[in-house]
Protein backbone atom coordinates (compact mmCIF):
# COMPACT_ATOMS: atom_id res chain seq x y z
CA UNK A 1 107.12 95.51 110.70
CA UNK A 2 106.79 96.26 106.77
CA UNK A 3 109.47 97.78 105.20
CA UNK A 4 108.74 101.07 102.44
CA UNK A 5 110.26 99.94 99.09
CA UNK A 6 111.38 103.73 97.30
CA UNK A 7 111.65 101.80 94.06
CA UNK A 8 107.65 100.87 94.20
CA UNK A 9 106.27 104.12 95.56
CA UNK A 10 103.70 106.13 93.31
CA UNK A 11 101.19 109.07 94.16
CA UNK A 12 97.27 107.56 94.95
CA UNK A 13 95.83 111.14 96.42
CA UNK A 14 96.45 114.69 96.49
CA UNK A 15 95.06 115.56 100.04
CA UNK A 16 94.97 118.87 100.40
CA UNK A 17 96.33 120.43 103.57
CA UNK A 18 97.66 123.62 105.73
CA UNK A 19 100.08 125.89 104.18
CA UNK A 20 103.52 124.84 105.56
CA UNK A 21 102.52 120.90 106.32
CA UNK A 22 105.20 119.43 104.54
CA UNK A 23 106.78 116.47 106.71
CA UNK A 24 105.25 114.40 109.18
CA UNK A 25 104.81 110.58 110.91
CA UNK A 26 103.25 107.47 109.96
CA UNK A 27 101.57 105.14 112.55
CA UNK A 28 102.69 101.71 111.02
CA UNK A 29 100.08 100.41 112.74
CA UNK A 30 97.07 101.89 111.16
CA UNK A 31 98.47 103.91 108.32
CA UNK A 32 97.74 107.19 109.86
CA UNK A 33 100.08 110.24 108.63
CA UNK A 34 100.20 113.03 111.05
CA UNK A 35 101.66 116.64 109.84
CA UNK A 36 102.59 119.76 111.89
CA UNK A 37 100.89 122.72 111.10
CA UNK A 38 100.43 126.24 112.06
CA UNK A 39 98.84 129.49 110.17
CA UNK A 40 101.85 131.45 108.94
CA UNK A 41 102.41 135.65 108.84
CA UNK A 42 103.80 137.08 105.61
CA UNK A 43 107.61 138.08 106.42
CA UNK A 44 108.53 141.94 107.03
CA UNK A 45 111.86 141.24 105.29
CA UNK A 46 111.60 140.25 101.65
CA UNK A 47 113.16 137.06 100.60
CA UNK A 48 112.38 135.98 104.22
CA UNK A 49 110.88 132.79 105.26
CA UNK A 50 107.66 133.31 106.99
CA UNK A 51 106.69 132.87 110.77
CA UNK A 52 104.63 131.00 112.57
CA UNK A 53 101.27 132.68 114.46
CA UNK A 54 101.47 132.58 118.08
CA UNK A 55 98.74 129.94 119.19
CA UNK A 56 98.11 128.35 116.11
CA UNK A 57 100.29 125.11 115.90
CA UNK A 58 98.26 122.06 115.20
CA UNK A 59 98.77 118.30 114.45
CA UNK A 60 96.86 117.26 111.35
CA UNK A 61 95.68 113.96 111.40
CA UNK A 62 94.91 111.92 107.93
CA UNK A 63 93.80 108.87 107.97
CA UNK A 64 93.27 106.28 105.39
């Protein structure tokens, strides 16, 4: 198992993504990040986060 040192981290890519995929998973075994996702509706209520679309949730797969 290989342990993440903060203190050496840097940026190598912008990927870019679906609105919303923020957080995710890494497969330690192949590097693989996967990232919930789903299309997003403006909110009626200003100020409001927005909501998910029925049906449209996704896992995103990126792979190195």
């Amino acid at each position: 198992m290989s342990v993440i040192d903060p203190a050496r981290m840097a940026i190598v890519a912008t990927i870019p993504t679906r609105t919303g995929a923020r957080s995710g998973a890494i497969d330690p075994a192949t590097g693989d990040i996967y990232l919930p996702s789903a299309e997003l509706t403006a909110p009626v209520v200003p100020n409001a986060r927005p909501t998910m679309t029925p049906g449209s949730f996704q896992i995103l797969k990126i792979s190195n």
